[in-house]
Protein backbone atom coordinates (compact mmCIF):
# COMPACT_ATOMS: atom_id res chain seq x y z
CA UNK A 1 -81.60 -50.83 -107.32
CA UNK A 2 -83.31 -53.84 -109.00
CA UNK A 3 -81.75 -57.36 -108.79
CA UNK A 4 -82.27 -58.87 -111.87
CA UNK A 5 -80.98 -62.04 -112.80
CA UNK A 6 -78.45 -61.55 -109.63
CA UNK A 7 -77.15 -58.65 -110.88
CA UNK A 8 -77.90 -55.22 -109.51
CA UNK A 9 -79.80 -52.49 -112.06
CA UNK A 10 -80.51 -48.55 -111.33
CA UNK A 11 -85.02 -49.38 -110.91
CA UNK A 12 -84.75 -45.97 -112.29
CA UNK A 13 -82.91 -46.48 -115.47
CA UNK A 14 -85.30 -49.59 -116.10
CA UNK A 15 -88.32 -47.68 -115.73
CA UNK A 16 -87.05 -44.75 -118.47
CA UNK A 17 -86.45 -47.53 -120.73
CA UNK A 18 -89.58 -49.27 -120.43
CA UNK A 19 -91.56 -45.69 -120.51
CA UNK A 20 -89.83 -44.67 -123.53
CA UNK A 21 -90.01 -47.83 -125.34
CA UNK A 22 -93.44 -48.12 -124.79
CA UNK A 23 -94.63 -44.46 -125.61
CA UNK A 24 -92.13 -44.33 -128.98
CA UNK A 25 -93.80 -47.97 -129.70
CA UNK A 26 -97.55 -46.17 -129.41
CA UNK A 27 -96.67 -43.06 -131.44
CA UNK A 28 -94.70 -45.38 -134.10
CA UNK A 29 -97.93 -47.56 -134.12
CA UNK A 30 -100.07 -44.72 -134.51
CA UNK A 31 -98.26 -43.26 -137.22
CA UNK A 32 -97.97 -46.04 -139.60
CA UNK A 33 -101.55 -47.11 -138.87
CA UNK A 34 -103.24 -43.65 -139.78
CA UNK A 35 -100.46 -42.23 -142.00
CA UNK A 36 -100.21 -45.28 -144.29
CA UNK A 37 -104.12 -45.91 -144.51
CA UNK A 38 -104.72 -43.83 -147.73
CA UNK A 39 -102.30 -45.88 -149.11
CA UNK A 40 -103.75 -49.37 -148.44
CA UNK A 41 -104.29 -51.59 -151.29
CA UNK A 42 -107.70 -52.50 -151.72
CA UNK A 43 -108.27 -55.43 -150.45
CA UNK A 44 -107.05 -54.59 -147.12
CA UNK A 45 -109.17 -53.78 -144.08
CA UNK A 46 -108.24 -50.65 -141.90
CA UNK A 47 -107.99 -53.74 -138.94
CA UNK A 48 -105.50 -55.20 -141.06
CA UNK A 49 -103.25 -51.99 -141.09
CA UNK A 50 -103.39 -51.72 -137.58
CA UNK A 51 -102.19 -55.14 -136.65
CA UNK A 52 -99.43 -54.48 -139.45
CA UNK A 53 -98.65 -51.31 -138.00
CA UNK A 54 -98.36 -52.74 -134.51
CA UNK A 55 -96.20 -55.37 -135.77
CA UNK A 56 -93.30 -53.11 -137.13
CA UNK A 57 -94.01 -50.38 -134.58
CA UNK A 58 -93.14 -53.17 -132.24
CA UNK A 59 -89.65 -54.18 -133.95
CA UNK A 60 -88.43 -50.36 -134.26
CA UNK A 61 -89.56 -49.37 -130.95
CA UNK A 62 -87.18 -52.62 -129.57
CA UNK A 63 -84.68 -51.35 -131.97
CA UNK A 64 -84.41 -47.97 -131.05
CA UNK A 65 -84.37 -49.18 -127.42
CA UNK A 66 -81.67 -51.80 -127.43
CA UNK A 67 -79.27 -49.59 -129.69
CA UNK A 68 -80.09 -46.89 -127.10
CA UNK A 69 -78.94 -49.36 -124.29
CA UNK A 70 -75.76 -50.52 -126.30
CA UNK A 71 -74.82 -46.78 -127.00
CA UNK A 72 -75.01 -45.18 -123.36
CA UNK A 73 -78.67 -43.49 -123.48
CA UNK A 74 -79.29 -45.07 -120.39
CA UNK A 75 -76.43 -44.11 -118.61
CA UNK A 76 -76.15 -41.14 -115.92
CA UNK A 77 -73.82 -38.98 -117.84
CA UNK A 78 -76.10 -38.92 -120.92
CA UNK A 79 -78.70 -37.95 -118.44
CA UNK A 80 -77.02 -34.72 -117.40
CA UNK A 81 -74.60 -33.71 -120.21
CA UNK A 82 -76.69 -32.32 -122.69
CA UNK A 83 -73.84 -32.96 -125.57
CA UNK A 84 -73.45 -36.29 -124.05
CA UNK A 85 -76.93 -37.11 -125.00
CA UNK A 86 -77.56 -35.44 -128.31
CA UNK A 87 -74.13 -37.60 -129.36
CA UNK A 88 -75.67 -40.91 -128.19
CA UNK A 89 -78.97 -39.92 -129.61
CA UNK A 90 -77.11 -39.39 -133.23
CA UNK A 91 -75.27 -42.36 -133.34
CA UNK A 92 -78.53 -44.65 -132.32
CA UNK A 93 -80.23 -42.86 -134.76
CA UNK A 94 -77.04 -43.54 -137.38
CA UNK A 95 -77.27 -47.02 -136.65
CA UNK A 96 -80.39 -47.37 -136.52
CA UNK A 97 -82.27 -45.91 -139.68
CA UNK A 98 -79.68 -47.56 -142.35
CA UNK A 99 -80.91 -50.87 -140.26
CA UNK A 100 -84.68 -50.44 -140.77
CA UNK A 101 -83.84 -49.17 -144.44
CA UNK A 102 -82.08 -52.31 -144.92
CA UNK A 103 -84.75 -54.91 -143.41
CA UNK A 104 -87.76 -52.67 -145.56
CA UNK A 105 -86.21 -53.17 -148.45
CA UNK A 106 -85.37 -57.54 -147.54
CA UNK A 107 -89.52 -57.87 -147.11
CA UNK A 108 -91.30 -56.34 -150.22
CA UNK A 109 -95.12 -56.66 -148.00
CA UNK A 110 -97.32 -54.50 -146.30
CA UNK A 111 -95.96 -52.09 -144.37
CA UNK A 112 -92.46 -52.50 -144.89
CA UNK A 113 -92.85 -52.06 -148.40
CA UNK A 114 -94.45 -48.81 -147.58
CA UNK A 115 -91.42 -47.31 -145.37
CA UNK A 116 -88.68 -48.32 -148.01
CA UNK A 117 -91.16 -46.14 -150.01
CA UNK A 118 -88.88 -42.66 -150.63
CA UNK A 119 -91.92 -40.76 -151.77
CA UNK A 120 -93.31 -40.97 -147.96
CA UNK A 121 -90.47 -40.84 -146.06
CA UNK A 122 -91.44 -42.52 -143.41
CA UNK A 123 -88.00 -43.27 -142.02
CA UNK A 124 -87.60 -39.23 -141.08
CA UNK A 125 -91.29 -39.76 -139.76
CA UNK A 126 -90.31 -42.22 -137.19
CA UNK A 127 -87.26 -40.36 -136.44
CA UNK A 128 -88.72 -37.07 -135.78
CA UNK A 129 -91.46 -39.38 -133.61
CA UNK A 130 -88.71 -41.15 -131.78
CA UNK A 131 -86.87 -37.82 -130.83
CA UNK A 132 -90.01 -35.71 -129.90
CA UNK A 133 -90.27 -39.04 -127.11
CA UNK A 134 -86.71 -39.11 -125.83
CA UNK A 135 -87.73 -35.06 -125.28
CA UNK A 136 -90.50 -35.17 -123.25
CA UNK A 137 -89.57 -38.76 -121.15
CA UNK A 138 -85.81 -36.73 -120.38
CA UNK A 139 -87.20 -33.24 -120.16
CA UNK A 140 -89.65 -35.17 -117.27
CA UNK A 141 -87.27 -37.04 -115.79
CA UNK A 142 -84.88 -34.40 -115.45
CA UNK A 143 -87.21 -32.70 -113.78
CA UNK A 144 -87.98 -35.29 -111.41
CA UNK A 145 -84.53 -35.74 -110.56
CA UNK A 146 -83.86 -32.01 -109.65
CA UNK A 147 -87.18 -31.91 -107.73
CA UNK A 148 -85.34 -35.18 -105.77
CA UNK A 149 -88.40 -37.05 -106.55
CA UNK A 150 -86.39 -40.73 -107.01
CA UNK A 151 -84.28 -39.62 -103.96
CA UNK A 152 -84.86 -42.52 -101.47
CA UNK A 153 -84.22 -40.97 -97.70
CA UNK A 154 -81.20 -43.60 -95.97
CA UNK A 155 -81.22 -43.30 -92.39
CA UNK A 156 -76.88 -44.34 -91.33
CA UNK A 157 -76.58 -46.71 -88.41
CA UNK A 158 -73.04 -45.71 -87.26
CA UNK A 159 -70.10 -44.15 -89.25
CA UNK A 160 -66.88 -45.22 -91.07
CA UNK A 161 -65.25 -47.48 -88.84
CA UNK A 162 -61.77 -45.69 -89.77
CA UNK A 163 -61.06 -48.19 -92.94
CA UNK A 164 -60.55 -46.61 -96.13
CA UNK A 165 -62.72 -46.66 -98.80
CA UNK A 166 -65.66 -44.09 -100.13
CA UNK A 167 -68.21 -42.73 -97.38
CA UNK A 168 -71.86 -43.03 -97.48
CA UNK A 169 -73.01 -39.86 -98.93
CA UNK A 170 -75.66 -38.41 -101.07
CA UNK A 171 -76.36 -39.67 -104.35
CA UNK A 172 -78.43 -39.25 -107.52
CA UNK A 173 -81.08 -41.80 -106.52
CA UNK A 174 -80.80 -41.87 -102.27
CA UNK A 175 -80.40 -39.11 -99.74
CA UNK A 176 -79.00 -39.48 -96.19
CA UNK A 177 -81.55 -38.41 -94.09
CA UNK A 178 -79.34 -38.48 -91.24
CA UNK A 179 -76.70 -40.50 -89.11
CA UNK A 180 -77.30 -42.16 -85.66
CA UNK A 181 -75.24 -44.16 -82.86
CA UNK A 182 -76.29 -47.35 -82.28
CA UNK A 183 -77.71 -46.86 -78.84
CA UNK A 184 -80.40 -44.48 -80.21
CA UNK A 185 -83.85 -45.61 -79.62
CA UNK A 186 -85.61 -43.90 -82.07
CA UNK A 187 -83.03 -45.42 -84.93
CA UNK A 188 -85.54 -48.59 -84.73
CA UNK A 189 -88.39 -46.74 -83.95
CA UNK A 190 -90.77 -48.14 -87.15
CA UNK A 191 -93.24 -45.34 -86.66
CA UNK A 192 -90.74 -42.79 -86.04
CA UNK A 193 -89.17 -43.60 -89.48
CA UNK A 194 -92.13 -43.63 -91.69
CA UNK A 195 -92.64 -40.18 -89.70
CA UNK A 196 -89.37 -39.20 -91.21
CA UNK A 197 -90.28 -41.05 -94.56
CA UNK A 198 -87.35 -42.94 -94.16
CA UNK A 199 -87.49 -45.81 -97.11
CA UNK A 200 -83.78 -47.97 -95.60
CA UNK A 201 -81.88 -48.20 -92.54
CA UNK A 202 -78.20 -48.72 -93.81
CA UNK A 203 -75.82 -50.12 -90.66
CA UNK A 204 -72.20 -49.87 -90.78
CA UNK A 205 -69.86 -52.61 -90.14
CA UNK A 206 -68.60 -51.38 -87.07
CA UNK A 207 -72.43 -51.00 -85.06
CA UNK A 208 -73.57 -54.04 -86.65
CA UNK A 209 -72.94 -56.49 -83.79
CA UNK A 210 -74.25 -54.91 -81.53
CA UNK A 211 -77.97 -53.84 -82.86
CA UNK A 212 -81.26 -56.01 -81.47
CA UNK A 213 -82.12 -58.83 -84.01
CA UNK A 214 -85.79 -58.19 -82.98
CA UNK A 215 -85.63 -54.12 -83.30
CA UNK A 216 -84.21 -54.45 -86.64
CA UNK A 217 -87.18 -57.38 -87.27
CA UNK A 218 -89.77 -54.75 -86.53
CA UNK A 219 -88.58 -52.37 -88.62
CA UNK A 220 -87.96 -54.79 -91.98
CA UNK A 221 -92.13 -56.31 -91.36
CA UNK A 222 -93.05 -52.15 -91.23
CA UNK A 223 -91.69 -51.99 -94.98
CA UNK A 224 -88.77 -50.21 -93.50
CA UNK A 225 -84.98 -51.70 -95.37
CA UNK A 226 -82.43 -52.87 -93.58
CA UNK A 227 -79.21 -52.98 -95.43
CA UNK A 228 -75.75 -53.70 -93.81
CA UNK A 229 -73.02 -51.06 -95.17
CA UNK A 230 -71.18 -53.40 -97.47
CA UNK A 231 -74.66 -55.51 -99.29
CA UNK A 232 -75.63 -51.21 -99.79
CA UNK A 233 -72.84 -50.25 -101.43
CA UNK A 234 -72.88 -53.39 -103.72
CA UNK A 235 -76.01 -52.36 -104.66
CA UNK A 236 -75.28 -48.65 -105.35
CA UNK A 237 -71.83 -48.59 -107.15
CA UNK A 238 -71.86 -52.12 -108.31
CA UNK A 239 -68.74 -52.70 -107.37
CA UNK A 240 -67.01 -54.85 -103.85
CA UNK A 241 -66.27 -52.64 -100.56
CA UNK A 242 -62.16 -54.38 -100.96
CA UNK A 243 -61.76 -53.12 -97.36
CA UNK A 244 -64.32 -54.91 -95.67
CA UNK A 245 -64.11 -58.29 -97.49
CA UNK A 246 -64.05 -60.93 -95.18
CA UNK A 247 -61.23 -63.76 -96.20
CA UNK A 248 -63.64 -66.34 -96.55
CA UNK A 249 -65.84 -64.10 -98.76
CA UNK A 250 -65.50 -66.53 -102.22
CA UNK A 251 -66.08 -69.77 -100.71
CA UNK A 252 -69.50 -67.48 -100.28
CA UNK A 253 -70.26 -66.10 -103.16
CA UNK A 254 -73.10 -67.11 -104.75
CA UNK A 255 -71.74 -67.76 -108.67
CA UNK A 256 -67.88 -68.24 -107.87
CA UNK A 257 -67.36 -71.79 -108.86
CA UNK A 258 -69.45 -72.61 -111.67
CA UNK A 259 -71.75 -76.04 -112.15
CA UNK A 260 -70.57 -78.12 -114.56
CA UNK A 261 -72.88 -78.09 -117.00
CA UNK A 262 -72.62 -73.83 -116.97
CA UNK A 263 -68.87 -74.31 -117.65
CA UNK A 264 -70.22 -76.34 -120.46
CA UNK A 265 -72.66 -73.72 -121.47
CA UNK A 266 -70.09 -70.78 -120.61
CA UNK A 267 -67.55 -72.21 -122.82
CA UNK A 268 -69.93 -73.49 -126.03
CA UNK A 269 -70.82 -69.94 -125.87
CA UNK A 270 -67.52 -68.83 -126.18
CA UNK A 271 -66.83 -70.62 -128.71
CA UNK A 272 -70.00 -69.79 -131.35
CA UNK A 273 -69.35 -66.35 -131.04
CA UNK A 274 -65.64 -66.27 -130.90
CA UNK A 275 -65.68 -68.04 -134.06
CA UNK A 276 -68.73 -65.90 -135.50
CA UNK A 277 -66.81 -63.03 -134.74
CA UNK A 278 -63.70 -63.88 -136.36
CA UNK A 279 -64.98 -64.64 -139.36
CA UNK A 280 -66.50 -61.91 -139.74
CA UNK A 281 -63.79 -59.20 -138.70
CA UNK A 282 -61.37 -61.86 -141.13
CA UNK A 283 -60.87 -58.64 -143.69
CA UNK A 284 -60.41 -56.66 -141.23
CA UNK A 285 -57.69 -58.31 -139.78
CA UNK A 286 -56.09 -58.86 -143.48
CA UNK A 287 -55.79 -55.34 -143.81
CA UNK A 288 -54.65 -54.21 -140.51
CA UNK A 289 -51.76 -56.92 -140.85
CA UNK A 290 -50.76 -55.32 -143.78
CA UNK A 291 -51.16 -51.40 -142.59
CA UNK A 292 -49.09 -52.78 -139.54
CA UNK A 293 -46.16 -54.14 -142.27
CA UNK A 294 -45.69 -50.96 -144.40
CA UNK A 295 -45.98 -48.68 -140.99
CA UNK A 296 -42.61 -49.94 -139.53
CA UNK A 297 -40.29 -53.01 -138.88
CA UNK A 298 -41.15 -56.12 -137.04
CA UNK A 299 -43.70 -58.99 -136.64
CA UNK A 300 -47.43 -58.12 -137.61
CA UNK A 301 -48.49 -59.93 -134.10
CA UNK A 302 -47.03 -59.35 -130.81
CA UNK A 303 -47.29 -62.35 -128.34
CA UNK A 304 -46.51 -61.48 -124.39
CA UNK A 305 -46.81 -63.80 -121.36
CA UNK A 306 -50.30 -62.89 -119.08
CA UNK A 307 -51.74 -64.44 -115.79
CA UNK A 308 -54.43 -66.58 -116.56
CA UNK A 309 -56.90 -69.18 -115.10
CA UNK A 310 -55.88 -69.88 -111.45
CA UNK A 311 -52.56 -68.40 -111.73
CA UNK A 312 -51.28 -70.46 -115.15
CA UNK A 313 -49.69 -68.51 -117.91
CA UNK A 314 -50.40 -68.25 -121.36
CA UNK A 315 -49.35 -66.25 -124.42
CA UNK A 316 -52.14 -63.50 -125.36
CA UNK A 317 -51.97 -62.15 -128.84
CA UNK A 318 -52.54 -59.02 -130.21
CA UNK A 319 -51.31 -56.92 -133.55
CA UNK A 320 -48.46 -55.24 -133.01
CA UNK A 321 -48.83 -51.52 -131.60
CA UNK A 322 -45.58 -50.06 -130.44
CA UNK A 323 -42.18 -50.05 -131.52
CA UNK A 324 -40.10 -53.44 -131.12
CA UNK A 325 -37.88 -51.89 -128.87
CA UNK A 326 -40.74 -50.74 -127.24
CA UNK A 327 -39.82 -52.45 -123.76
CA UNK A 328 -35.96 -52.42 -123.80
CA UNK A 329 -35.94 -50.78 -120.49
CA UNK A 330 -38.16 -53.06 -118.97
CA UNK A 331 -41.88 -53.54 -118.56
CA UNK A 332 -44.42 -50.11 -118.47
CA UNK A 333 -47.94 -49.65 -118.37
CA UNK A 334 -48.81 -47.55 -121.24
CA UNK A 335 -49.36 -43.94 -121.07
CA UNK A 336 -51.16 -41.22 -122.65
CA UNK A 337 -49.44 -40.59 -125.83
CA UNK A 338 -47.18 -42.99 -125.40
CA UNK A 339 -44.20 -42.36 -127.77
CA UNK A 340 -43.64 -46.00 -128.16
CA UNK A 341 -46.86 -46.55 -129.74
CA UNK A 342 -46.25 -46.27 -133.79
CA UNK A 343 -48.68 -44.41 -135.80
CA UNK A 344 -50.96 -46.89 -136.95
CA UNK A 345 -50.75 -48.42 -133.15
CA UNK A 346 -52.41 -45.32 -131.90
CA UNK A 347 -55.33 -45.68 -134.26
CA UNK A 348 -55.63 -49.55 -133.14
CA UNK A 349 -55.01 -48.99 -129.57
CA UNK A 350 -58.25 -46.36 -129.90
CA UNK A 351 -60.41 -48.54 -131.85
CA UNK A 352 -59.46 -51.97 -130.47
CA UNK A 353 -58.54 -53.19 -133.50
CA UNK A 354 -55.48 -54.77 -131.58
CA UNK A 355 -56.93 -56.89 -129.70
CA UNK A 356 -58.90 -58.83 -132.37
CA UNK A 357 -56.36 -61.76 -132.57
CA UNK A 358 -57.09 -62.14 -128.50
CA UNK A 359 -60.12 -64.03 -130.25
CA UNK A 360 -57.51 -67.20 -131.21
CA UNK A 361 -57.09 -67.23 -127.41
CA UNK A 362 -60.55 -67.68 -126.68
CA UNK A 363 -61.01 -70.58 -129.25
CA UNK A 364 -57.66 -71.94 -127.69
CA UNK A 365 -59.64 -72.33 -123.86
CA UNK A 366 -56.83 -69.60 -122.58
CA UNK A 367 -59.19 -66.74 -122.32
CA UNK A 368 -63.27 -66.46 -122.79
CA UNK A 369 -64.94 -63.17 -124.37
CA UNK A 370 -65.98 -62.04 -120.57
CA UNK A 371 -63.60 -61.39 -117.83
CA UNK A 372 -60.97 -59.93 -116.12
CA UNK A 373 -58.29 -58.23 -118.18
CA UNK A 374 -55.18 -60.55 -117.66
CA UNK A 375 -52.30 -58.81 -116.46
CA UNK A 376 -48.33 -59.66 -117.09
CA UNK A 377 -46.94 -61.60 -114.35
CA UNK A 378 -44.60 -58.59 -113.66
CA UNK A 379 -47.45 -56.59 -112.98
CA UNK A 380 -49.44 -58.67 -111.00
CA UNK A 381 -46.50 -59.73 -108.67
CA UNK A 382 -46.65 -56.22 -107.72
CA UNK A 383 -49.99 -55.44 -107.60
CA UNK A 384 -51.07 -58.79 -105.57
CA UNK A 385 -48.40 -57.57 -102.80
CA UNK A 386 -49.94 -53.55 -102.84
CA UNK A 387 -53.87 -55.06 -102.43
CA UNK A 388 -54.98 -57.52 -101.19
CA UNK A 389 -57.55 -60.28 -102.30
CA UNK A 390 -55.90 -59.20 -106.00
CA UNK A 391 -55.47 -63.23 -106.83
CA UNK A 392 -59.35 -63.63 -106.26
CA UNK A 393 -59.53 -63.00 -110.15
CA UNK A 394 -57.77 -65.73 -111.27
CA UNK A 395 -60.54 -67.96 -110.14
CA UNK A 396 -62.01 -67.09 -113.66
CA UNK A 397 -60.81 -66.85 -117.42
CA UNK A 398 -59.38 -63.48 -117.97
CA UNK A 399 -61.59 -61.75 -121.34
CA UNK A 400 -61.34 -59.43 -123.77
CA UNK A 401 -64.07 -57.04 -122.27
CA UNK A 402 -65.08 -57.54 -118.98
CA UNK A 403 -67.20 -55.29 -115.71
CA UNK A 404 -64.16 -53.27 -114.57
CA UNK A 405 -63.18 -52.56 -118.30
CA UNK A 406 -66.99 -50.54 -119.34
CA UNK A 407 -67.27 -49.16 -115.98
CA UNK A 408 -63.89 -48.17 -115.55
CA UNK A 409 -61.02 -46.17 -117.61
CA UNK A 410 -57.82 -47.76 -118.80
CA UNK A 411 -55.61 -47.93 -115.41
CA UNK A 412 -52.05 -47.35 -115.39
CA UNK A 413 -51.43 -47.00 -111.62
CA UNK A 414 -52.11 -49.16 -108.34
CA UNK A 415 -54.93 -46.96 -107.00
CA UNK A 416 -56.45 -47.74 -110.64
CA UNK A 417 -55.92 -51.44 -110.10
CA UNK A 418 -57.64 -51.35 -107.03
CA UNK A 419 -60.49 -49.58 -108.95
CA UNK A 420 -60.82 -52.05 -111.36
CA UNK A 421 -60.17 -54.96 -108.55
CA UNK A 422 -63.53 -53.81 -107.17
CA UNK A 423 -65.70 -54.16 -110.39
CA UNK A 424 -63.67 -57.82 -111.54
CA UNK A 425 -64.68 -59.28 -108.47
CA UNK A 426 -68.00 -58.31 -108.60
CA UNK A 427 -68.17 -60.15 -111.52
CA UNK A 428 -66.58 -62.84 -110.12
CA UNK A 429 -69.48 -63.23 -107.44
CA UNK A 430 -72.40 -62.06 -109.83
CA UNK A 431 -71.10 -63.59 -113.10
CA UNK A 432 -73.93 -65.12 -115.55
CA UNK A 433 -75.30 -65.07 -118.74
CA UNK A 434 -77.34 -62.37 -118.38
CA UNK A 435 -74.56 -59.80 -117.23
CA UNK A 436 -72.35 -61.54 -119.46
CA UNK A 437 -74.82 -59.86 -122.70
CA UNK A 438 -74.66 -56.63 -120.75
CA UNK A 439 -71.27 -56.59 -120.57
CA UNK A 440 -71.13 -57.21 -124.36
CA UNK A 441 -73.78 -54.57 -125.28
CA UNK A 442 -71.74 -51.91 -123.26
CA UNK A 443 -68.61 -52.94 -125.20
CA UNK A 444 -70.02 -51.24 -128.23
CA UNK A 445 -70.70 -48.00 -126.26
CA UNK A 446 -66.65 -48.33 -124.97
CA UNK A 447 -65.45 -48.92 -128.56
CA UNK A 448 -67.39 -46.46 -130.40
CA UNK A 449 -66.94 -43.61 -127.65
CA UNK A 450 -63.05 -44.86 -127.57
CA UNK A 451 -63.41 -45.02 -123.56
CA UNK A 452 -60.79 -45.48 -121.36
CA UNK A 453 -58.23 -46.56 -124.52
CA UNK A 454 -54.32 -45.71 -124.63
């Protein structure tokens, strides 16, 4: 794992993105350059091409690569489903292509005036280019990762120390290389290790106070890691060990309580795009208002009480989904095919349509674009008295998409709660404006590929 920007990245991921984009951006390059020099005008020098060529080889290469990040390409499962991938790869190229069409034909010059050009097709040139590169980087990397070449050998320090919660065990990108008790000499050993190849040394809670400061010294100035079990599996799932955080752990954290001026910045940033945004899904909203009239009986928007900012309530809207009588025996979390849900619900519940209006909330200061999901106080009444540290969310806004919600399926349980407890408070620690814009880009991926909606 990378930190970047305080937030932890899969090093591996990164460096398939950066190969790709930079071998699609070379064959891109070198396809305009050559392929469009017959067709030069005269007064242009083959130099001149080239640095044109590099130009736009530059922008589609960046294009292909953040619609590939937006979409999933760089996530595990499109990595080892086969019809995982060749989905994502259709849809970037869907999005992409009508988008390079479209900017060709805004700038009449050079180059770009050459691939709106439907005599040399050059948009099912760069296409074919860009799909003969995700072949060969993904046919080599699968083959790295079978041949356990990005497998990083973890040498355990102790064992569970009998608290729930997932084990240490192998993964895609590390390999336990073994488990030792404390007292074992050669568990420190620096030479021993690198004999081993070990790359970390991961210590569990419970063996942790008892180690040698200067042992575990030696073994960090050898090159050797030393990670203690809860930092390691922050750092592999991305997510906080809920068993083994200490009481005090926000006062800690290192983005919890925000600087003023951030606030400032957090909240201005809410507000551009909130308002960008719902001006431009304005029609949208028209028409679903009226789909949601002729379908059946009642109000267009539904307005129910949720837990916000430290604990205060506020009314969330969204369009109307389910029947009004929908709750008559009380509050429910919703279910797969939930009869409640009317039939043009079930089409906004799977496209998010319904939570469009949520956008008035964030221009009202009652929810920002990033955050936990707020809950109904019903619901988190019982859920704060099942697990604990569950109030720790409410020391930020609730938002419309959020960590736990594109890591994490729509939960209608308490064991799912606890699920998605463990990715909202790692955003509550690691929150910035950097995972912020990740968290947005993956939104498209959970929207499009209707993940995790009910």
């Amino acid at each position: 794992m990378t930190k970047v920007f305080g937030h932890y990245m899969p090093s591996e991921m990164l460096m398939l993105w950066l190969v790709e984009a930079v071998l699609s951006f070379a064959l891109i390059a070198a396809l305009l350059a050559f392929g469009a020099a017959g067709l030069m005008p005269a007064d242009e020098t083959l130099s001149d091409n080239a640095f044109q060529a590099v130009n736009v080889a530059a922008l589609i290469a960046l294009a292909f690569g953040l619609a590939g990040s937006a979409l999933g390409l760089y996530r595990l499962e499109a990595l080892l489903y086969t019809r995982r991938l060749m989905i994502n790869i259709g849809i970037v190229a869907l999005t992409v292509l009508p988008a390079l069409a479209i900017f060709a034909h805004l700038f009449h010059t050079d180059l770009f005036a050459l691939l709106a050009s439907r005599e040399a097709l050059w948009l099912p040139r760069i296409l074919v280019v860009w799909l003969l590169c995700l072949a060969l980087t993904r046919s080599l990397f699968r083959f790295a990762l079978r041949q356990g070449v990005f497998a990083r050998h973890i040498l355990v320090v102790g064992d569970n120390d009998g608290r729930s919660g997932p084990r240490l065990d192998d993964a895609m990108f590390f390999a336990i290389a073994g488990r030792v008790a404390p007292g074992n000499p050669l568990a420190f050993d620096p030479e021993a290790l690198r004999a081993r190849k070990i790359w970390g040394i991961v210590i569990s809670a419970s063996a942790r106070a008892t180690l040698p400061t200067s042992a575990l010294l030696r073994c960090k100035s050898a090159g050797i890691r030393v990670f203690d079990e809860v930092e390691f599996r922050e750092r592999q799932f991305r997510r906080l060990d809920l068993d083994r955080l200490p009481p005090d752990w926000l006062v800690f954290a290192e983005n919890t309580f925000s600087s003023r001026l951030n606030q400032a910045f957090k909240r201005g940033f809410d507000l551009v795009l909130s308002a960008a945004m719902l001006v431009l899904v304005l029609p949208l909203m028209l028409l679903t208002a009226l789909a949601i009239r002729l379908d059946s009986e009642g109000p267009v928007f539904y307005r129910q009480e949720r837990v916000g900012l430290h604990g205060k309530t506020f009314m969330l809207l969204k369009f109307r989904s389910m029947r009004v009588d929908a709750e008559a025996a009380g509050p429910a979390w919703a279910a797969d095919h939930d009869p409640r849900v009317t039939r043009i619900g079930g089409f906004l519940r799977r496209t998010r349509i319904d939570e469009l209006p949520q956008l008035i909330n964030v221009l009202r200061g009652e929810m920002s674009l990033i955050g936990p999901r707020p809950e109904r106080p019903h619901f988190v009444a019982k859920l704060a008295a099942a697990i604990p540290r569950y109030h720790d969310r409410s020391f930020v806004k609730p938002g419309i998409t959020g960590w736990a919600q594109v890591n994490f399926p729509y939960g209608a349980s308490i064991e799912d709660a606890r699920m998605k407890l463990a990715y909202d408070l790692y955003y509550v620690a690691r929150r910035n404006l950097f995972l912020d814009l990740l968290i947005l880009i993956s939104t498209v991926r959970v929207i499009l590929f209707r993940e995790g909606a009910r």
